[in-house]
C-alpha atoms as a PDB file:
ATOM      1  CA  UNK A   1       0.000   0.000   0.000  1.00  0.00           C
ATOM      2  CA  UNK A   2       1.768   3.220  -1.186  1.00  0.00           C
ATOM      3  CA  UNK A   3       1.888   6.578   1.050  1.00  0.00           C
ATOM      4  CA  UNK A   4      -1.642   7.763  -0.592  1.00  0.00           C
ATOM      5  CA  UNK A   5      -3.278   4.896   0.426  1.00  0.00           C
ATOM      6  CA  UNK A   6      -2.116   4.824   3.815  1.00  0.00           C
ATOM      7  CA  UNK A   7      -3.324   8.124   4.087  1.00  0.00           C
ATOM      8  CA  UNK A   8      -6.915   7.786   2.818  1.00  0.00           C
ATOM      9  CA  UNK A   9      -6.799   4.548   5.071  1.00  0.00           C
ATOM     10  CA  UNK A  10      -6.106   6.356   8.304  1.00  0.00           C
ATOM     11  CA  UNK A  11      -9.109   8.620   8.081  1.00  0.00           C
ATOM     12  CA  UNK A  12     -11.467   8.280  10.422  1.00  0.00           C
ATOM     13  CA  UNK A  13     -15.124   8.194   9.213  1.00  0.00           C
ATOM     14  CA  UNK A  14     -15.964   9.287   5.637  1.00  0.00           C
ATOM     15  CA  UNK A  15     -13.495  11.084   3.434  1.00  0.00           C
ATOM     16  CA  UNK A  16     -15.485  13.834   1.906  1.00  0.00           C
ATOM     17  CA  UNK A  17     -15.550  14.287  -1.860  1.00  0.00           C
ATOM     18  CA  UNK A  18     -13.828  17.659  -2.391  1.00  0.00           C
ATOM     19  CA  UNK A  19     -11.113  15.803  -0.603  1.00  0.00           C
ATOM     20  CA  UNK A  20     -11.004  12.961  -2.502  1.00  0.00           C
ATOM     21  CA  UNK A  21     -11.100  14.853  -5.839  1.00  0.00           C
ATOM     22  CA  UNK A  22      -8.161  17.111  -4.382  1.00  0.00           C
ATOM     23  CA  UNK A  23      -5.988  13.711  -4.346  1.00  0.00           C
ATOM     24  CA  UNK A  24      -7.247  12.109  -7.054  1.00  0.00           C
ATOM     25  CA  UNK A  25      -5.981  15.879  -9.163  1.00  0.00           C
ATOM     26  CA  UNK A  26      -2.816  15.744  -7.139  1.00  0.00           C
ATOM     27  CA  UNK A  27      -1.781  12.029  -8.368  1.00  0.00           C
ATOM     28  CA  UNK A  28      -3.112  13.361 -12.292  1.00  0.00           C
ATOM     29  CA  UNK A  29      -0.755  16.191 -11.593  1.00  0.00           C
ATOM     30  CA  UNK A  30       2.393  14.393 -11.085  1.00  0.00           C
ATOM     31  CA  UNK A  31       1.615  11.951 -13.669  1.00  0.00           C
ATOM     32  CA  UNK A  32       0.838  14.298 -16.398  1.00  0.00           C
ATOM     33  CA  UNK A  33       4.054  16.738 -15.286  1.00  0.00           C
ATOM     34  CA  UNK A  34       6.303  13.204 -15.532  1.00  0.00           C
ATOM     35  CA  UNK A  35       4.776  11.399 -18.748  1.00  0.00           C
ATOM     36  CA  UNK A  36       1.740  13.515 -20.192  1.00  0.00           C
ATOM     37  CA  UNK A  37      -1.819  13.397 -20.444  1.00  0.00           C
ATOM     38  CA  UNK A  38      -1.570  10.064 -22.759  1.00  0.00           C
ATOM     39  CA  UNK A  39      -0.145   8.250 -19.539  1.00  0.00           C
ATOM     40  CA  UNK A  40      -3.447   9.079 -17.600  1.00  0.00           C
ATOM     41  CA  UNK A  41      -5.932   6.612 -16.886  1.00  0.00           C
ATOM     42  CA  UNK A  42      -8.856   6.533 -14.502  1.00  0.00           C
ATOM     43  CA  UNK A  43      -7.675   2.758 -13.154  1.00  0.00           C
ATOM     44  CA  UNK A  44      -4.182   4.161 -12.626  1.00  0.00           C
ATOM     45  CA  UNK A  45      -5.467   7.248 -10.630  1.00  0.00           C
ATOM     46  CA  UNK A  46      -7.645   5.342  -8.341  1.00  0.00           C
ATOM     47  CA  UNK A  47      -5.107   3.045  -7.671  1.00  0.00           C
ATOM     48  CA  UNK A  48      -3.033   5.691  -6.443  1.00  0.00           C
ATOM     49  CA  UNK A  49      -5.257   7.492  -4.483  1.00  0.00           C
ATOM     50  CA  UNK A  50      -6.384   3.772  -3.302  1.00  0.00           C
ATOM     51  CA  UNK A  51     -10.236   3.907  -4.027  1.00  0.00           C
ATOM     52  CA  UNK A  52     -11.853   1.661  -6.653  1.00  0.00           C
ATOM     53  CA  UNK A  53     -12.793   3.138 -10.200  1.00  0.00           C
ATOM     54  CA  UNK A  54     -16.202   3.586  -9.683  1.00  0.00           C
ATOM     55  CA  UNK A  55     -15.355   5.872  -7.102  1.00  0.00           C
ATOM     56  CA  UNK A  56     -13.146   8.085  -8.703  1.00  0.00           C
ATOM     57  CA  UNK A  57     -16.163   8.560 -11.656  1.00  0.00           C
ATOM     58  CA  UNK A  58     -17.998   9.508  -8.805  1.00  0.00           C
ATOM     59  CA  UNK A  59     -15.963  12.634  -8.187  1.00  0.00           C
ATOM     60  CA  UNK A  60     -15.812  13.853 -12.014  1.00  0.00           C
ATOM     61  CA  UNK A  61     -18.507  14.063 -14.539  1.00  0.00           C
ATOM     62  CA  UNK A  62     -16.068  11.647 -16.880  1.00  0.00           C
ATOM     63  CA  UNK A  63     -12.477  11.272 -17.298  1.00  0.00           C
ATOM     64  CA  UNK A  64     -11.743  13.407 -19.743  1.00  0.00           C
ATOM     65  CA  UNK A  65     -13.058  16.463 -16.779  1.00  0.00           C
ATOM     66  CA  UNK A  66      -9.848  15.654 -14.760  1.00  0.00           C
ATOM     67  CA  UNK A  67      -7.732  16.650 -18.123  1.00  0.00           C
ATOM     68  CA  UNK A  68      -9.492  19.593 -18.433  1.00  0.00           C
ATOM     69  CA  UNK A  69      -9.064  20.885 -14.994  1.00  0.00           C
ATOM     70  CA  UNK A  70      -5.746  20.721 -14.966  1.00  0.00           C
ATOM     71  CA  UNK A  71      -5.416  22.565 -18.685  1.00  0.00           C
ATOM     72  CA  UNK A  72      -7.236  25.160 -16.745  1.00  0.00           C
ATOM     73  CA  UNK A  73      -5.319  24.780 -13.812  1.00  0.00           C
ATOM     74  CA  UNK A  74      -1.923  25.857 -16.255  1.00  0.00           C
ATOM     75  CA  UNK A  75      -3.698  28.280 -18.353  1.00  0.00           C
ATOM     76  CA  UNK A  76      -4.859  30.563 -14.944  1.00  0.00           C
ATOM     77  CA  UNK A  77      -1.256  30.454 -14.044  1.00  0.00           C
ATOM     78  CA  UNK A  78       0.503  31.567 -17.282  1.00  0.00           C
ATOM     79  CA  UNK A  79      -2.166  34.302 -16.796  1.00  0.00           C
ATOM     80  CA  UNK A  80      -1.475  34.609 -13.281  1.00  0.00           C
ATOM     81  CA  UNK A  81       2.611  34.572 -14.180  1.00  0.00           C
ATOM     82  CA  UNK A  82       2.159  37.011 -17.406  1.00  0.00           C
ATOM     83  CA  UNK A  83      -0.540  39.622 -15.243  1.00  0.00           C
ATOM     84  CA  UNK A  84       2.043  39.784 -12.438  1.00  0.00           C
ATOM     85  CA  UNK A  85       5.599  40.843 -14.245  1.00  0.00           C
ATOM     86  CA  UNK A  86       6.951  44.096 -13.634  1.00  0.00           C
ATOM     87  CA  UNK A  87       5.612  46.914 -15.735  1.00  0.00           C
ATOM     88  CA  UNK A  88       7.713  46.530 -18.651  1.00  0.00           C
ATOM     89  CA  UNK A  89       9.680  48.854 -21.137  1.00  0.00           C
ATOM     90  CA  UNK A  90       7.829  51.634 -22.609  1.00  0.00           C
ATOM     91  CA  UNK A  91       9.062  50.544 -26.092  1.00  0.00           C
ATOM     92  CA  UNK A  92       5.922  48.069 -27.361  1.00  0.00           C
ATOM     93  CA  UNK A  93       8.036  45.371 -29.252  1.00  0.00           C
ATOM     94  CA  UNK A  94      10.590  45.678 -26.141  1.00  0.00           C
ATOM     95  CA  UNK A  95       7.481  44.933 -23.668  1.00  0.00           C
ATOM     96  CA  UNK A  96       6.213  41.960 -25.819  1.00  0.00           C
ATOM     97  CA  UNK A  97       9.871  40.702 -25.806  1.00  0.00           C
ATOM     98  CA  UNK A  98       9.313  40.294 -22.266  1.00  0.00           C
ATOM     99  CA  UNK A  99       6.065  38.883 -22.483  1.00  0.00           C
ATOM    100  CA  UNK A 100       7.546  36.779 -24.971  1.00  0.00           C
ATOM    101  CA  UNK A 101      10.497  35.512 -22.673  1.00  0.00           C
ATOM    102  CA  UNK A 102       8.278  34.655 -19.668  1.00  0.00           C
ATOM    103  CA  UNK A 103       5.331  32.355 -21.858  1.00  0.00           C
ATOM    104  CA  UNK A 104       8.513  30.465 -23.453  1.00  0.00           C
ATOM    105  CA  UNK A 105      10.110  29.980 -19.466  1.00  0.00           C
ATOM    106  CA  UNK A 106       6.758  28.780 -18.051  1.00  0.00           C
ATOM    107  CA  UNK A 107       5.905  26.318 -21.167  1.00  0.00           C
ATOM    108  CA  UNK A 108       9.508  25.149 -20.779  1.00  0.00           C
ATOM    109  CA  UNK A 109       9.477  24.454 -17.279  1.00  0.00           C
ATOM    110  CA  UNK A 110       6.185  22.783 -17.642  1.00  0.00           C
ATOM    111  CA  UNK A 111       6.238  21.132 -21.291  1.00  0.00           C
ATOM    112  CA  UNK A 112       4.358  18.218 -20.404  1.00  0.00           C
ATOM    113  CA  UNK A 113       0.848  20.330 -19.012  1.00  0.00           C
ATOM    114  CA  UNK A 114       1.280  22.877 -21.727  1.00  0.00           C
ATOM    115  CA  UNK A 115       1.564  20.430 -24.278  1.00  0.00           C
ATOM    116  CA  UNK A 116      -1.777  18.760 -22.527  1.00  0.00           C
ATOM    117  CA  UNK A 117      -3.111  22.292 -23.192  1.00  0.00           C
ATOM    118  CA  UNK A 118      -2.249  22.264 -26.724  1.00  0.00           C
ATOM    119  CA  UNK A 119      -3.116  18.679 -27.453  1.00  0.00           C
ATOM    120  CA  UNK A 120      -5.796  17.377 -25.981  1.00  0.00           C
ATOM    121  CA  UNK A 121      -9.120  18.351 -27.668  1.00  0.00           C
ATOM    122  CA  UNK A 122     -12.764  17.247 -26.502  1.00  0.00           C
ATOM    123  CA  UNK A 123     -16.164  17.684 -28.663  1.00  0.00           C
ATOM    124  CA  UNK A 124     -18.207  17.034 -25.134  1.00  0.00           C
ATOM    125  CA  UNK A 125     -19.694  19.948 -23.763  1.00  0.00           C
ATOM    126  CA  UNK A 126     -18.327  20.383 -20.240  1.00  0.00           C
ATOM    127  CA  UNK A 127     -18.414  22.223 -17.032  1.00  0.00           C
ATOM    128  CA  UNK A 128     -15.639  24.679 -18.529  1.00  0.00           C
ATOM    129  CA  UNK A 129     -17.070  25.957 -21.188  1.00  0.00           C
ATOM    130  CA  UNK A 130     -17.057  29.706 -20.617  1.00  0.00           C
ATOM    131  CA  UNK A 131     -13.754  29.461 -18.335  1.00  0.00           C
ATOM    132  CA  UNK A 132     -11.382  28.178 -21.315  1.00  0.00           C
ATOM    133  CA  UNK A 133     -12.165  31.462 -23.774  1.00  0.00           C
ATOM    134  CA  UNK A 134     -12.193  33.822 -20.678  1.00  0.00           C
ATOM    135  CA  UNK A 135      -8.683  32.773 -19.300  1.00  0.00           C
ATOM    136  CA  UNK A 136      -7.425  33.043 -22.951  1.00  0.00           C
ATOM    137  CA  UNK A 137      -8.577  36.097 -23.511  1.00  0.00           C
ATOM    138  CA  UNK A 138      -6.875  37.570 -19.997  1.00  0.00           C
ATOM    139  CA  UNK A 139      -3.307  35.770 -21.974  1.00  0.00           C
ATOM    140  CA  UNK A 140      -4.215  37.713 -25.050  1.00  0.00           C
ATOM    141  CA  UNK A 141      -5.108  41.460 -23.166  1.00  0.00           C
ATOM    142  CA  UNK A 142      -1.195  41.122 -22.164  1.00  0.00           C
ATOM    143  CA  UNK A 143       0.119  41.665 -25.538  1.00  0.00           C
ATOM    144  CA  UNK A 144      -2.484  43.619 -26.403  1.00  0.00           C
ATOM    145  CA  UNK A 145      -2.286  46.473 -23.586  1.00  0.00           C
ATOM    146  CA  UNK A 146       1.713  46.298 -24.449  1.00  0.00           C
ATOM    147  CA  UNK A 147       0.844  47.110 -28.478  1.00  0.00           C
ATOM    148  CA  UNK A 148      -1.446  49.971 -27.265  1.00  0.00           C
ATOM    149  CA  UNK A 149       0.900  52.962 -27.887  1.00  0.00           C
ATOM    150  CA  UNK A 150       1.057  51.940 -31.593  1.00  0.00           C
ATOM    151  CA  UNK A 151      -2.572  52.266 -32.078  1.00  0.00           C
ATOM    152  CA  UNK A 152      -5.141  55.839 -32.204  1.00  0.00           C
ATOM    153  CA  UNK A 153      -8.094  55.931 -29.889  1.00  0.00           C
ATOM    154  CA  UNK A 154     -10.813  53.950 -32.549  1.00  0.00           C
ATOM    155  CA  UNK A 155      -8.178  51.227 -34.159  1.00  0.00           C
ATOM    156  CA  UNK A 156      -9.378  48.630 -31.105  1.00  0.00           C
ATOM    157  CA  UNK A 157     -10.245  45.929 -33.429  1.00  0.00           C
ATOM    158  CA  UNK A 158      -6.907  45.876 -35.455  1.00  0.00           C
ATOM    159  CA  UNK A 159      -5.232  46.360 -32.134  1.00  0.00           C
ATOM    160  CA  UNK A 160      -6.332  43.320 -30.960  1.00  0.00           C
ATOM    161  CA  UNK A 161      -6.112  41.496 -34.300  1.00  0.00           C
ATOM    162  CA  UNK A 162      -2.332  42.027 -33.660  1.00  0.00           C
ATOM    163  CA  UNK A 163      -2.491  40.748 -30.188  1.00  0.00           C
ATOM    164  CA  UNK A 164      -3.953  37.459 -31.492  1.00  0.00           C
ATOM    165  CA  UNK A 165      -2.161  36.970 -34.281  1.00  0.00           C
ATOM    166  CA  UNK A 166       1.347  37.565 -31.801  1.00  0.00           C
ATOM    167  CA  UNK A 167      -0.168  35.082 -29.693  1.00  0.00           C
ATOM    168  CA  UNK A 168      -1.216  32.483 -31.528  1.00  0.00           C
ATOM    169  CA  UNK A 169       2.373  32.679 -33.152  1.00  0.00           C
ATOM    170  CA  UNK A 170       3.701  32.085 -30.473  1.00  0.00           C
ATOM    171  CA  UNK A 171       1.381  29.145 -29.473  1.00  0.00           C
ATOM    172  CA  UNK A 172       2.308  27.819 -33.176  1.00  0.00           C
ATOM    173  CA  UNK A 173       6.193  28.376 -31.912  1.00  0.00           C
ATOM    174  CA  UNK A 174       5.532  26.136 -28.535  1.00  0.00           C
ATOM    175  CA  UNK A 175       3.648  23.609 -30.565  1.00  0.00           C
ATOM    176  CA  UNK A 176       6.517  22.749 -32.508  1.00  0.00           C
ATOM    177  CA  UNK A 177       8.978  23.103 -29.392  1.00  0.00           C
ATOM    178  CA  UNK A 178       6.560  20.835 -27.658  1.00  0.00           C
ATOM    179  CA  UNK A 179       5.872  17.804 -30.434  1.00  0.00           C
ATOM    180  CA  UNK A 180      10.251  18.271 -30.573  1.00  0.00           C
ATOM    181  CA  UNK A 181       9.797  19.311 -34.681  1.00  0.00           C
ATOM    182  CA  UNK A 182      10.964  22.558 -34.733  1.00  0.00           C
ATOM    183  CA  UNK A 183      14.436  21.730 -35.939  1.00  0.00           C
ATOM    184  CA  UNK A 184      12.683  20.624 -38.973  1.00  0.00           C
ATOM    185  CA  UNK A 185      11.653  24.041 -39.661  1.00  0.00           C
ATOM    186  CA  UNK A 186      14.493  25.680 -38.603  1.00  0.00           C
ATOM    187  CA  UNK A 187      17.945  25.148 -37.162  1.00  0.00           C
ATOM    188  CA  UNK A 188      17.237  27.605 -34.472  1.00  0.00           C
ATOM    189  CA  UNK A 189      15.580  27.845 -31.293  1.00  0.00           C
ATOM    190  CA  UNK A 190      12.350  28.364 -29.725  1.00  0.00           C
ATOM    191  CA  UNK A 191      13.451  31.754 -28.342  1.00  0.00           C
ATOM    192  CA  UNK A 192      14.906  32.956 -31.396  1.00  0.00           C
ATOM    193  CA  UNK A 193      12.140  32.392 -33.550  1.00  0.00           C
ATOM    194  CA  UNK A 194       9.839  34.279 -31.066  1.00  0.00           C
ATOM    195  CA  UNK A 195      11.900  37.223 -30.746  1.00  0.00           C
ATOM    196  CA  UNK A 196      12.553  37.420 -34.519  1.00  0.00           C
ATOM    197  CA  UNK A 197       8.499  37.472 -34.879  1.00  0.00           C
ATOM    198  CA  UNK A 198       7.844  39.631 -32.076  1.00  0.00           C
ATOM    199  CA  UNK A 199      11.119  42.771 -33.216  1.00  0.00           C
ATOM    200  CA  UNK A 200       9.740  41.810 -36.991  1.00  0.00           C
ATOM    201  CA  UNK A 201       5.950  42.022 -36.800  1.00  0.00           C
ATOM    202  CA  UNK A 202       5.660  45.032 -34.264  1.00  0.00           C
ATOM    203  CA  UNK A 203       8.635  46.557 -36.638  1.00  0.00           C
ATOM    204  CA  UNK A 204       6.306  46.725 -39.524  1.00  0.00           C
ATOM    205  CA  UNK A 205       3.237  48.007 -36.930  1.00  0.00           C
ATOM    206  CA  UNK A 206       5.491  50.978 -36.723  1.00  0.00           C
ATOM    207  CA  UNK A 207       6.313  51.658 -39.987  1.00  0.00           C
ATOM    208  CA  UNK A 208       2.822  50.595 -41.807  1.00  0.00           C
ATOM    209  CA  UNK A 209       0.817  52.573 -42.538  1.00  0.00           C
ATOM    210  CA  UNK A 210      -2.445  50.787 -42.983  1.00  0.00           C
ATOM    211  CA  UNK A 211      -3.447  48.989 -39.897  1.00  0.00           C
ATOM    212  CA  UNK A 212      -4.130  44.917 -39.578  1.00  0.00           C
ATOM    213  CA  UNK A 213      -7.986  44.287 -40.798  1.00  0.00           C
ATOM    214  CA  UNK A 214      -7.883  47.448 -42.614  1.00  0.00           C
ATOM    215  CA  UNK A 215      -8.326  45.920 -45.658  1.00  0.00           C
ATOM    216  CA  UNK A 216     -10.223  49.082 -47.342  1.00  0.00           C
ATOM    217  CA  UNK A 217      -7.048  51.040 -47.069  1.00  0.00           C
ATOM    218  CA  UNK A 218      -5.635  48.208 -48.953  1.00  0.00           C
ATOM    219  CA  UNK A 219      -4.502  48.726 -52.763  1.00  0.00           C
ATOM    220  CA  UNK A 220      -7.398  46.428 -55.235  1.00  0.00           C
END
């Protein structure tokens, strides 16, 4: 009997279910952080947490909901990480460079969750719903109040174009860090590439004259 079971064991009485849950996340934790969300399975988290399957089903609405917290778990701190950094340089593509810096550190140091995040996909509607768009969107506002000094008072919707096409660059970036193919694109690495896309793109913001989704200012 491991250390977890002895645990739930030497309760007296019944173990209540927000406890139970709390373990049962705990064990998915250090499993995903070790091998990823592919080496999670329901029988192997009960037997950890030393209750019997049907129990642990009891605690979630399905499987995949124990996934899913955690992704939210790691996306609220990457917002919670990117909210809190010092107020950065008042140069915008010097301010994103920091942004920049601190997303690649906190994917690196947890590749295994964030590749979770960028991997696993579900098509059941689930008790998260609302919380996945709304954390991304807090990720998003960080690169977007940094590109605010290159855009007039009315040019909100191409200034946060920008911020979401910076951001899902970057995502694109980690992706390829994360599935361990980005050599195949280039023979460079992860932080390069994201500093040569952040100095590039909000170089041309400065020096374009036609905003992004401005397409009528566009030549036909």
């Amino acid at each position: 009997m491991n250390v977890v079971q002895n645990n739930v064991a030497s309760v007296s009485g019944r173990v209540s279910r927000d406890v139970l849950r709390e373990r049962a996340l705990d064990a998915a934790r250090r499993v995903m952080a070790a091998e990823g969300h592919r080496a999670l399975s329901a029988r192997g988290i009960a037997a950890e947490i030393g209750v019997a399957v049907g129990t642990l089903y009891n605690l979630f609405d399905n499987f995949e909901e124990v996934i899913l917290r955690l992704n939210l778990e790691t996306l609220r701190q990457m917002a919670d990480a990117l909210e809190t950094l010092p107020p950065g340089p008042d140069d915008p593509a010097e301010a994103i460079l920091v942004i920049g810096r601190a997303y690649l550190d906190f994917t690196a140091a947890r590749r295994n969750r964030w590749a979770s995040v960028l991997e696993f996909k579900t098509s059941t509607p689930h008790r998260f719903q609302a919380d996945f768009p709304a954390t991304i969107a807090r990720l998003v506002a960080t690169v977007e109040r940094a590109l605010a000094p290159l855009f007039p008072s009315g040019a909100e919707p191409a200034r946060r174009l920008s911020a979401a096409v910076l951001w899902t660059s970057l995502e694109g970036i980690s992706a390829l860090t994360a599935a361990d193919t980005l050599r195949m694109v280039a023979l460079t690495s992860a932080r390069e590439m994201a500093e040569a896309l952040i100095v590039n793109y909000v170089g041309g913001l400065k020096h374009f004259s036609v905003l992004p989704g401005d397409a009528a200012a566009l030549p036909s």
